[in-house]
C-alpha atoms as a PDB file:
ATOM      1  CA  UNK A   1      77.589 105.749 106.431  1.00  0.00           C
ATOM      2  CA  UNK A   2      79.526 106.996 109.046  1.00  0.00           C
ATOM      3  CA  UNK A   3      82.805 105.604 110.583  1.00  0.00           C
ATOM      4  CA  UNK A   4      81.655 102.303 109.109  1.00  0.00           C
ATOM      5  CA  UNK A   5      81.508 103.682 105.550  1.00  0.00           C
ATOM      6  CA  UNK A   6      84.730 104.761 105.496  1.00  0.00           C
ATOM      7  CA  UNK A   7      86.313 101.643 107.234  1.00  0.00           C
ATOM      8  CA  UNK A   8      84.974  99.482 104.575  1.00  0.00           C
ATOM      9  CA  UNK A   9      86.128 101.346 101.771  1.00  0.00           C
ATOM     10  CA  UNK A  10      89.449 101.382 102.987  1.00  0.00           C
ATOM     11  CA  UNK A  11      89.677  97.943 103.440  1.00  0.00           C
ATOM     12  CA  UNK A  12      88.074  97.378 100.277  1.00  0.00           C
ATOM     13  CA  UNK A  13      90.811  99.671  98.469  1.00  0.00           C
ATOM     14  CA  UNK A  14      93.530  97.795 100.733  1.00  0.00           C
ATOM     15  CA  UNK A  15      92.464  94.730  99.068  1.00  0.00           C
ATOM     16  CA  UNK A  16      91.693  96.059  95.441  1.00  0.00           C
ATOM     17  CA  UNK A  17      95.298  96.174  93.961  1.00  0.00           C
ATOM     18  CA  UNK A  18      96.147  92.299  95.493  1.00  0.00           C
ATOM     19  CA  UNK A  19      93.203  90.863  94.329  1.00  0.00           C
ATOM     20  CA  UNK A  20      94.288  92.149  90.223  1.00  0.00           C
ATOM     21  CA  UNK A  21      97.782  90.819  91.042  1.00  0.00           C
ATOM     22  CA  UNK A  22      96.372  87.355  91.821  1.00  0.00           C
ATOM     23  CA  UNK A  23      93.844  87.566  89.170  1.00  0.00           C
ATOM     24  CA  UNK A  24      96.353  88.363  86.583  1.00  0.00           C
ATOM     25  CA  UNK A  25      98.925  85.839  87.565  1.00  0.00           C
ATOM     26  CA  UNK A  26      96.417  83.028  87.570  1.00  0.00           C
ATOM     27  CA  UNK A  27      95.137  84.533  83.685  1.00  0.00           C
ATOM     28  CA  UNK A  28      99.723  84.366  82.814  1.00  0.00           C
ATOM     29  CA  UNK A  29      99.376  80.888  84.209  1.00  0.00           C
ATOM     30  CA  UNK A  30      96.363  80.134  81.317  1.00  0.00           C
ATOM     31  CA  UNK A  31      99.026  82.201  78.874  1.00  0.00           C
ATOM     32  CA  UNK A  32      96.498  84.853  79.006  1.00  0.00           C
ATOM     33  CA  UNK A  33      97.209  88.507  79.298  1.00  0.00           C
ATOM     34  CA  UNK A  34      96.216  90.304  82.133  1.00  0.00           C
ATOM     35  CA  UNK A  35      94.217  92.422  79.519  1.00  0.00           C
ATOM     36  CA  UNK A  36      91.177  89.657  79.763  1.00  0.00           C
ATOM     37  CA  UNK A  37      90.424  91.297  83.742  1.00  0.00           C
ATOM     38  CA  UNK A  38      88.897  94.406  81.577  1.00  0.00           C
ATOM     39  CA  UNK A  39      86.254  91.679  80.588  1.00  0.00           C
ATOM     40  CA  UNK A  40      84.617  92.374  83.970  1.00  0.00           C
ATOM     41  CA  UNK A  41      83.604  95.862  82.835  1.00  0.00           C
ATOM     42  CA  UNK A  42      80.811  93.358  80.287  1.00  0.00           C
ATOM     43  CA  UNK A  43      77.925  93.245  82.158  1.00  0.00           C
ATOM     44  CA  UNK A  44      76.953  89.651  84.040  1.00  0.00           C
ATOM     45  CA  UNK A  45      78.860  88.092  81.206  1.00  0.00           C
ATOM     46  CA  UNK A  46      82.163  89.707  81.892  1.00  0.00           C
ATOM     47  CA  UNK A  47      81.953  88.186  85.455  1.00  0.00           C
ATOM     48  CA  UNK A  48      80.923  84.880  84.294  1.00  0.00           C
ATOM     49  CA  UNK A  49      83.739  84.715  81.777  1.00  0.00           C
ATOM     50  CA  UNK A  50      86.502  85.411  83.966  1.00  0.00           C
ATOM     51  CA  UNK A  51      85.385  83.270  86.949  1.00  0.00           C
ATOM     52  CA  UNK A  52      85.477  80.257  84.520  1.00  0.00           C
ATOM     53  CA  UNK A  53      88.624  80.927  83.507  1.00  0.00           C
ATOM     54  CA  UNK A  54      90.088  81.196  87.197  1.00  0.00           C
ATOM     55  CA  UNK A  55      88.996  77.575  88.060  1.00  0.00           C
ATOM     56  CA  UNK A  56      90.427  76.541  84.438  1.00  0.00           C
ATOM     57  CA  UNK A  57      93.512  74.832  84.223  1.00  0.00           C
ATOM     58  CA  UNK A  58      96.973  76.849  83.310  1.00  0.00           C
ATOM     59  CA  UNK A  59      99.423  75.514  80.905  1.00  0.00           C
ATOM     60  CA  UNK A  60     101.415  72.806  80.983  1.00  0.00           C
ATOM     61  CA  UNK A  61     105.167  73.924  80.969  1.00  0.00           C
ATOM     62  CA  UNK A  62     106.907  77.081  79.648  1.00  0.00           C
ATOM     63  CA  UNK A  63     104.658  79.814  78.067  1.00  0.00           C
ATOM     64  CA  UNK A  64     105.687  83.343  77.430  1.00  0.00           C
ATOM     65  CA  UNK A  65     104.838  84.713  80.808  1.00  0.00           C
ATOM     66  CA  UNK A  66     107.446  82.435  82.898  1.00  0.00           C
ATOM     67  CA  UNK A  67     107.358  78.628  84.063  1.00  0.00           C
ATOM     68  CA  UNK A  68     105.052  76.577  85.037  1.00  0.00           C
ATOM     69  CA  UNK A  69     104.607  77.363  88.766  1.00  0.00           C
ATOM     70  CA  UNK A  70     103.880  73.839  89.446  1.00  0.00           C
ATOM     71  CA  UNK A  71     106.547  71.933  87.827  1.00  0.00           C
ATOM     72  CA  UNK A  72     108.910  73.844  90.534  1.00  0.00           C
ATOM     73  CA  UNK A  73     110.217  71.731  94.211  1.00  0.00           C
ATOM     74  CA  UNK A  74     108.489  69.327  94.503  1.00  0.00           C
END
């Protein structure tokens, strides 16, 4: 508790909204919605779900969230 407690928390919240961004770009990339990051709320399962879909590949090409981030400068 203490000073402690409330430094962590703030960094934790500092970090909170980033950390969805980047989650829901990399579910766009899969031509996901962002939607899926409410499977976290599943318990254990939820978690285990969405971490195999961040190491999964994203779409090759065009999908309906933008281009393909790494067909870009090469």
């Amino acid at each position: 508790a203490g000073v402690a407690g409330v430094f962590s928390s703030l960094v934790a919240l500092v970090f909170l909204i980033p950390s969805i961004a980047v989650a829901a770009r990399r579910l766009h990339d899969q031509d996901k919605s962002g939607w899926w990051l409410l499977i976290i709320f599943i318990p254990l399962l939820g978690a285990l779900v969405l971490l195999v879909f961040m190491f999964l590949e994203g779409t090759k090409g065009d999908n309906r969230f933008g281009s393909d981030p790494k067909e870009g400068a090469a």
